[in-house]
PDB file of N, CA and C in Angstrom:
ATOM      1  N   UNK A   1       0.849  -1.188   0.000  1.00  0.00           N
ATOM      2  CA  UNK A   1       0.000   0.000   0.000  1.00  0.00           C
ATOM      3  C   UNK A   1       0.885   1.238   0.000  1.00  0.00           C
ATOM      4  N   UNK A   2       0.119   2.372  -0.383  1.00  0.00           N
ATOM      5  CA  UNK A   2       1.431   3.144  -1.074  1.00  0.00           C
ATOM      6  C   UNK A   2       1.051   4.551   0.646  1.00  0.00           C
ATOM      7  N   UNK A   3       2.037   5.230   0.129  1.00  0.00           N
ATOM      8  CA  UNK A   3       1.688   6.198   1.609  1.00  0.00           C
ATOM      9  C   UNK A   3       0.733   7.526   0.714  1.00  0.00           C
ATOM     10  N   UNK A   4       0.518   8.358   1.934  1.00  0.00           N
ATOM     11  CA  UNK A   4      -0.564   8.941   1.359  1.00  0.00           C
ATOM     12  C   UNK A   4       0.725  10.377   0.479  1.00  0.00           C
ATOM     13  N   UNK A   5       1.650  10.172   0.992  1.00  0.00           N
ATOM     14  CA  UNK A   5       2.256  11.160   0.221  1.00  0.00           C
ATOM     15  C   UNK A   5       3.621  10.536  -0.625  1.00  0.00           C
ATOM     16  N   UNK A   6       2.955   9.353  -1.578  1.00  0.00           N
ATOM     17  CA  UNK A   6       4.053   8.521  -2.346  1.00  0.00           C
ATOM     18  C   UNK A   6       3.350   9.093  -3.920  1.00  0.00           C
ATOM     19  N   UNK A   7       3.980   8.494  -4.967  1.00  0.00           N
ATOM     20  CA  UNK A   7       3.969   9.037  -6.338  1.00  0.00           C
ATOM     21  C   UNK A   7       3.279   7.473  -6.391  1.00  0.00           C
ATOM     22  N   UNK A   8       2.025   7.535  -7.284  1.00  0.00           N
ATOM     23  CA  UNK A   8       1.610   6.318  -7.587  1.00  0.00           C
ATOM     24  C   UNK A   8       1.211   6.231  -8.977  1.00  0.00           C
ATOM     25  N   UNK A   9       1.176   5.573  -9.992  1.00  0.00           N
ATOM     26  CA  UNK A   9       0.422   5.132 -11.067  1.00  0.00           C
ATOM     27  C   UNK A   9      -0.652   4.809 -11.395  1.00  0.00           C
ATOM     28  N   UNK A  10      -1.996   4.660 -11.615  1.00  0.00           N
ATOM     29  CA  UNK A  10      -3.027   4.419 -11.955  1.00  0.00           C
ATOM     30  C   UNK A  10      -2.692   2.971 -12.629  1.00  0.00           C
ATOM     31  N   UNK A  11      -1.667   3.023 -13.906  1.00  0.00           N
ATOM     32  CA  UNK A  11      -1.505   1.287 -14.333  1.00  0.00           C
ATOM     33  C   UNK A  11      -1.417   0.536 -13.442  1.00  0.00           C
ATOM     34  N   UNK A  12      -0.987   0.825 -12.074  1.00  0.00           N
ATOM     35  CA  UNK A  12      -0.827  -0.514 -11.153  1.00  0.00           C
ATOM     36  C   UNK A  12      -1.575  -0.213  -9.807  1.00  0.00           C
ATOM     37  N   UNK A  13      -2.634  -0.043 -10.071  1.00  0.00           N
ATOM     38  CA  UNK A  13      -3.870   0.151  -9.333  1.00  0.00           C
ATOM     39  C   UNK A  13      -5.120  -1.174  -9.352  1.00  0.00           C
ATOM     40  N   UNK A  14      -5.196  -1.454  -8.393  1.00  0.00           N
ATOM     41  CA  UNK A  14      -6.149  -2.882  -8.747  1.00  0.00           C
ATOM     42  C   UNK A  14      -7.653  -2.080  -8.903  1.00  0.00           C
ATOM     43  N   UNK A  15      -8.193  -1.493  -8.292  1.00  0.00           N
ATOM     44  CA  UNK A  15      -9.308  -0.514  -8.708  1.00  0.00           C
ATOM     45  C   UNK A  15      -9.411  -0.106 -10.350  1.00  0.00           C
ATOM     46  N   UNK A  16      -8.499   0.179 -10.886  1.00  0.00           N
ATOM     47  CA  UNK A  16      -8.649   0.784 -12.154  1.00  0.00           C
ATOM     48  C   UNK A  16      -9.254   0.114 -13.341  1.00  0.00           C
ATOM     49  N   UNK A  17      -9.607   0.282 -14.637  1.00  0.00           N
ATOM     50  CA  UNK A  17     -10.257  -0.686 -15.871  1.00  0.00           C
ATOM     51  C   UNK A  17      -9.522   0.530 -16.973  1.00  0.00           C
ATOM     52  N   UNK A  18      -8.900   0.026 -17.552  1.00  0.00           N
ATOM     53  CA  UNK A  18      -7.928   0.666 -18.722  1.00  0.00           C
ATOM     54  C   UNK A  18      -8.875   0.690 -20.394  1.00  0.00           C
ATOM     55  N   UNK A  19      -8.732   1.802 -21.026  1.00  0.00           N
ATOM     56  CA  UNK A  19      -8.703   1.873 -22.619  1.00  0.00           C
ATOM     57  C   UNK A  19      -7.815   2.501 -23.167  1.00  0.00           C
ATOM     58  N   UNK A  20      -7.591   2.205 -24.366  1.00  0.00           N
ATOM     59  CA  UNK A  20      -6.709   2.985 -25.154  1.00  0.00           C
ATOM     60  C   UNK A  20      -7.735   2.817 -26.292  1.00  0.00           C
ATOM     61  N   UNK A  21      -7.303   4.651 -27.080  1.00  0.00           N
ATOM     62  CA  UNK A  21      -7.975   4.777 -28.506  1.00  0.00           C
ATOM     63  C   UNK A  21      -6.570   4.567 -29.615  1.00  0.00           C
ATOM     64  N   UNK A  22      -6.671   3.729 -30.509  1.00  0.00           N
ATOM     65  CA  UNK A  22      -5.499   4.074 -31.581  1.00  0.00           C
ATOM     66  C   UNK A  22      -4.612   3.922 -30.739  1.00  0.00           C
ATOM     67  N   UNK A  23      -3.368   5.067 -31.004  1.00  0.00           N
ATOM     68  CA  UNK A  23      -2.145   4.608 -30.234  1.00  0.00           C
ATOM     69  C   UNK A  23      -2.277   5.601 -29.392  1.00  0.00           C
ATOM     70  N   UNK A  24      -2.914   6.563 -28.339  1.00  0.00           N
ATOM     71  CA  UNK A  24      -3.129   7.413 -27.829  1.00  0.00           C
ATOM     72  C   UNK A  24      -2.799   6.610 -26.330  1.00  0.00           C
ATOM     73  N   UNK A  25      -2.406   7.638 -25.395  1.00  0.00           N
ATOM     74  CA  UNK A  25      -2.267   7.054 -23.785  1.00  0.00           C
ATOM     75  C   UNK A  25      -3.254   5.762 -23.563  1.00  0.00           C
ATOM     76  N   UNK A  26      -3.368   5.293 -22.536  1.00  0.00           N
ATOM     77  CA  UNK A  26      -3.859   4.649 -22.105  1.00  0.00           C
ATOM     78  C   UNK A  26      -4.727   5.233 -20.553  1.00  0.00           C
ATOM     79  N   UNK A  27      -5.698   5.434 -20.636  1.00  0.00           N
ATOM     80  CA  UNK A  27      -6.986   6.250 -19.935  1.00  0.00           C
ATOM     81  C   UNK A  27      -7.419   5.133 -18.552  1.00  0.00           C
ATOM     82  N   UNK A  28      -6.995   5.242 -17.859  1.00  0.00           N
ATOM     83  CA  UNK A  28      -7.547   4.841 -16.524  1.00  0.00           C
ATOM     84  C   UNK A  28      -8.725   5.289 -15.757  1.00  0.00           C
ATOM     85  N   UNK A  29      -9.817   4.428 -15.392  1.00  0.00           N
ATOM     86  CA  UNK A  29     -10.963   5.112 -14.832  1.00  0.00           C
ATOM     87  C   UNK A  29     -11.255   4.424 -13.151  1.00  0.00           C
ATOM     88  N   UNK A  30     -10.858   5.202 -12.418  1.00  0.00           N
ATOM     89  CA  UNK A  30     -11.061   4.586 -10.917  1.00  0.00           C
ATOM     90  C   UNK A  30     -12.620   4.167 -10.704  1.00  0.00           C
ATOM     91  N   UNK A  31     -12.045   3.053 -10.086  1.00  0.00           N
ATOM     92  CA  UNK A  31     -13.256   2.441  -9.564  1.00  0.00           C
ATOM     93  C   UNK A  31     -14.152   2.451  -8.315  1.00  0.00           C
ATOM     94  N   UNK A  32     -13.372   3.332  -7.626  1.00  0.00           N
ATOM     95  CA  UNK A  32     -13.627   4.220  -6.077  1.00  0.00           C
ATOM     96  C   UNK A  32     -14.713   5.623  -6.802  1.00  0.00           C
ATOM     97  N   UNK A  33     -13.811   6.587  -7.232  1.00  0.00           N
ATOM     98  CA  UNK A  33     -14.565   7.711  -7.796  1.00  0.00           C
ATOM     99  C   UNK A  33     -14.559   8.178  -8.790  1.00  0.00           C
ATOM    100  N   UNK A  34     -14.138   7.137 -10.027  1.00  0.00           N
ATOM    101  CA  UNK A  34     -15.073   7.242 -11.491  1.00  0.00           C
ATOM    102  C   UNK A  34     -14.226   8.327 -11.658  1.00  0.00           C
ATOM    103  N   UNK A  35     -13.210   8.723 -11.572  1.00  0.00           N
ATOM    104  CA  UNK A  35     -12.649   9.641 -12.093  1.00  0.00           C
ATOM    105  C   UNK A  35     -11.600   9.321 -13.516  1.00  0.00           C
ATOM    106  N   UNK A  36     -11.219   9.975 -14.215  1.00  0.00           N
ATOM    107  CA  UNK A  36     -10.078   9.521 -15.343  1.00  0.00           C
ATOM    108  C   UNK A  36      -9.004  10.301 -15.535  1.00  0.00           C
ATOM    109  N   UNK A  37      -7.922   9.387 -15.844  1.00  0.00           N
ATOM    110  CA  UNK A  37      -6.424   9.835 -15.873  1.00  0.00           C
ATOM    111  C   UNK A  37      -6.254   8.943 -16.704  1.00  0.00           C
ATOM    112  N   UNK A  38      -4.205   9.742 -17.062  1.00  0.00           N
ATOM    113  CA  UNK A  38      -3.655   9.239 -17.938  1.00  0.00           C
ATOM    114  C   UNK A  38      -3.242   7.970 -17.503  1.00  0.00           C
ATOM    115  N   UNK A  39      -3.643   6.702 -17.451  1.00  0.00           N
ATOM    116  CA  UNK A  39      -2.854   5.885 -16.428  1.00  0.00           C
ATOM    117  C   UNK A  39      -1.414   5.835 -16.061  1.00  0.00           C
ATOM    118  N   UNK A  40      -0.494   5.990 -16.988  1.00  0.00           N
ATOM    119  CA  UNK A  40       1.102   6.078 -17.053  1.00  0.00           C
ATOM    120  C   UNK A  40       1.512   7.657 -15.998  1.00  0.00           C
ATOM    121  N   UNK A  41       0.376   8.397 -15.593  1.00  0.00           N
ATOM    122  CA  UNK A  41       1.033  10.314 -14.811  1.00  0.00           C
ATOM    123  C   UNK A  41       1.120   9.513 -13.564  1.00  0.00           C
ATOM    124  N   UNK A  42       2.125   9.827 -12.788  1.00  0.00           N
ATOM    125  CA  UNK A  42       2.414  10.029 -11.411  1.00  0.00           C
ATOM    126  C   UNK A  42       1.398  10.647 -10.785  1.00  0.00           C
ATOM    127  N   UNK A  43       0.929  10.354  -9.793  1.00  0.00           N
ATOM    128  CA  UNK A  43      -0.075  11.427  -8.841  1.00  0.00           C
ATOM    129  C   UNK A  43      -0.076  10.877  -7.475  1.00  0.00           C
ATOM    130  N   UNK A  44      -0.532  11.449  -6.086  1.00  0.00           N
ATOM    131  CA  UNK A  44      -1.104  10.801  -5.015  1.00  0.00           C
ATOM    132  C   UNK A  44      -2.159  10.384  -5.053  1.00  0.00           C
ATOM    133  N   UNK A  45      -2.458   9.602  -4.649  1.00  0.00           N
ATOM    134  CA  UNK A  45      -3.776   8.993  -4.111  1.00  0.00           C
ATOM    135  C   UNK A  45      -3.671   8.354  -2.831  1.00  0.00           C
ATOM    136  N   UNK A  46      -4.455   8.397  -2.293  1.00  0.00           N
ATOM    137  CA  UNK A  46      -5.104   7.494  -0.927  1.00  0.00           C
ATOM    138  C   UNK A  46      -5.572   6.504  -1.069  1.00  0.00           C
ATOM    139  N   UNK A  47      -6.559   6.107  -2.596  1.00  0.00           N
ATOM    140  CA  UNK A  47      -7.304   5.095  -2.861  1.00  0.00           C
ATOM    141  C   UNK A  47      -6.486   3.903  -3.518  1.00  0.00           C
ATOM    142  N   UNK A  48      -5.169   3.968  -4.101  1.00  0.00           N
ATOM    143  CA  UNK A  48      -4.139   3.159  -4.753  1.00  0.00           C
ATOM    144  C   UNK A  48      -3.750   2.296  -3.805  1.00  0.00           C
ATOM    145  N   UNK A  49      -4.166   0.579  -4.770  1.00  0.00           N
ATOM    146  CA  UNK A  49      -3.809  -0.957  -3.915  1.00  0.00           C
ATOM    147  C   UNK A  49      -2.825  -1.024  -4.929  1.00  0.00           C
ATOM    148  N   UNK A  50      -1.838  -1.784  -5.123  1.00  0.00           N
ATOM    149  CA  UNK A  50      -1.099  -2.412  -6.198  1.00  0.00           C
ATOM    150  C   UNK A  50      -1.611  -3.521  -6.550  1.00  0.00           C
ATOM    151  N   UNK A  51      -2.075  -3.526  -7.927  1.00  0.00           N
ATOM    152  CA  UNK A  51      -2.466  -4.980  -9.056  1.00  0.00           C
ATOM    153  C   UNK A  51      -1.135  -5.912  -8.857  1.00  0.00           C
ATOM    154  N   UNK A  52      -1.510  -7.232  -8.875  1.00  0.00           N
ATOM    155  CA  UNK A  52      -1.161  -8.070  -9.022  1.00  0.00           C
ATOM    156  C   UNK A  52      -0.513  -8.985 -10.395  1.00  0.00           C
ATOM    157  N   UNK A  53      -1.826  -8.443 -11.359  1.00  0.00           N
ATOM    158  CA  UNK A  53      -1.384  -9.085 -12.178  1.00  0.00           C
ATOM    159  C   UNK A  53      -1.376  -7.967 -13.371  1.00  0.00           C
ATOM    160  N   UNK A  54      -1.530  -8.012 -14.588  1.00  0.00           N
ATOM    161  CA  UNK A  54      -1.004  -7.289 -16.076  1.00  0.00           C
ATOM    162  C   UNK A  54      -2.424  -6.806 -16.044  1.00  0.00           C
ATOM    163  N   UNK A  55      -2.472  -5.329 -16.199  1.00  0.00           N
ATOM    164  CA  UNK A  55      -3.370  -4.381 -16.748  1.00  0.00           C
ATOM    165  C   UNK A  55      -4.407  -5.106 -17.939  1.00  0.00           C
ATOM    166  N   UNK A  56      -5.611  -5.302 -18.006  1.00  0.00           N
ATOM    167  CA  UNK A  56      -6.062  -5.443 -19.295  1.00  0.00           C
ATOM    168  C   UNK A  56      -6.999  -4.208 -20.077  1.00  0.00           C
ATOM    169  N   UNK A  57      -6.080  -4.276 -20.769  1.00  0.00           N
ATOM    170  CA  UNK A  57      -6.668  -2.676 -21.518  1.00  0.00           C
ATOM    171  C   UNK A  57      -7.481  -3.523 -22.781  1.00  0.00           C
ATOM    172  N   UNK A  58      -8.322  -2.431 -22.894  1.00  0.00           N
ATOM    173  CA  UNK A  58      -9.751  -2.772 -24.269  1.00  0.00           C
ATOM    174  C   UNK A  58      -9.022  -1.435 -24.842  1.00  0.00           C
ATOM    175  N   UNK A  59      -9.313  -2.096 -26.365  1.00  0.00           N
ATOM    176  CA  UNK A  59      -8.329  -1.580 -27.091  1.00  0.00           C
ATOM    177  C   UNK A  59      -9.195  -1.263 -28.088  1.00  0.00           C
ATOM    178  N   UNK A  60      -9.738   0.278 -28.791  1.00  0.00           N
ATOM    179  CA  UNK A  60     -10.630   0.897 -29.255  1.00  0.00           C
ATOM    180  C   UNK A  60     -10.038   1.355 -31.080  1.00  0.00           C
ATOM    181  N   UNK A  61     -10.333   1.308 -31.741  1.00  0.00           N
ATOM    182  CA  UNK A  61     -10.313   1.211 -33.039  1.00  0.00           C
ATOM    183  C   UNK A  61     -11.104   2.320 -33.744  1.00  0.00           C
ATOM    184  N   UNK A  62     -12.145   3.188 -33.333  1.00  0.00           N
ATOM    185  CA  UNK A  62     -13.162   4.610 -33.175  1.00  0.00           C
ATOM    186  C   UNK A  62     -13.635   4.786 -31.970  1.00  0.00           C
ATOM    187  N   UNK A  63     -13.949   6.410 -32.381  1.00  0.00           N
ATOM    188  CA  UNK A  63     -14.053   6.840 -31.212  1.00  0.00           C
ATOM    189  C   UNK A  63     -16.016   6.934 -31.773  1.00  0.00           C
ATOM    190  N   UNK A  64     -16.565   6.582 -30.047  1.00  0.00           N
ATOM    191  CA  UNK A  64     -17.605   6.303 -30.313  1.00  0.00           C
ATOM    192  C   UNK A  64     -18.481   7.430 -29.420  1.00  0.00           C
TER     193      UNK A  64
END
């Protein structure tokens, strides 16, 4: 568990559900408060568990 004043990732967040459009970032949407980020930016959070296993990103082809 990360401290409340550590640099964390969204990719390695077990809360999170990943998309990418084309080759564009990869968009993280918390599952606590529905919020969205770049998953790859540094930020704090309070709500960040570390995933276990490999991110599965849905991988978008248009934007809908």
């Amino acid at each position: 568990m990360a401290q409340k004043t550590d640099f964390v990732q969204c990719i390695h967040c077990k809360w999170a559900t990943y998309q990418q459009w084309f080759k564009n970032p990869i968009i993280a949407t918390c599952g606590i408060n529905q919020e969205k980020q770049v998953a790859a930016t540094r930020r704090i959070c309070k709500e960040y568990r570390e995933r276990l296993g490999e991110p599965q990103v849905i991988h978008h082809d248009k934007y809908d």
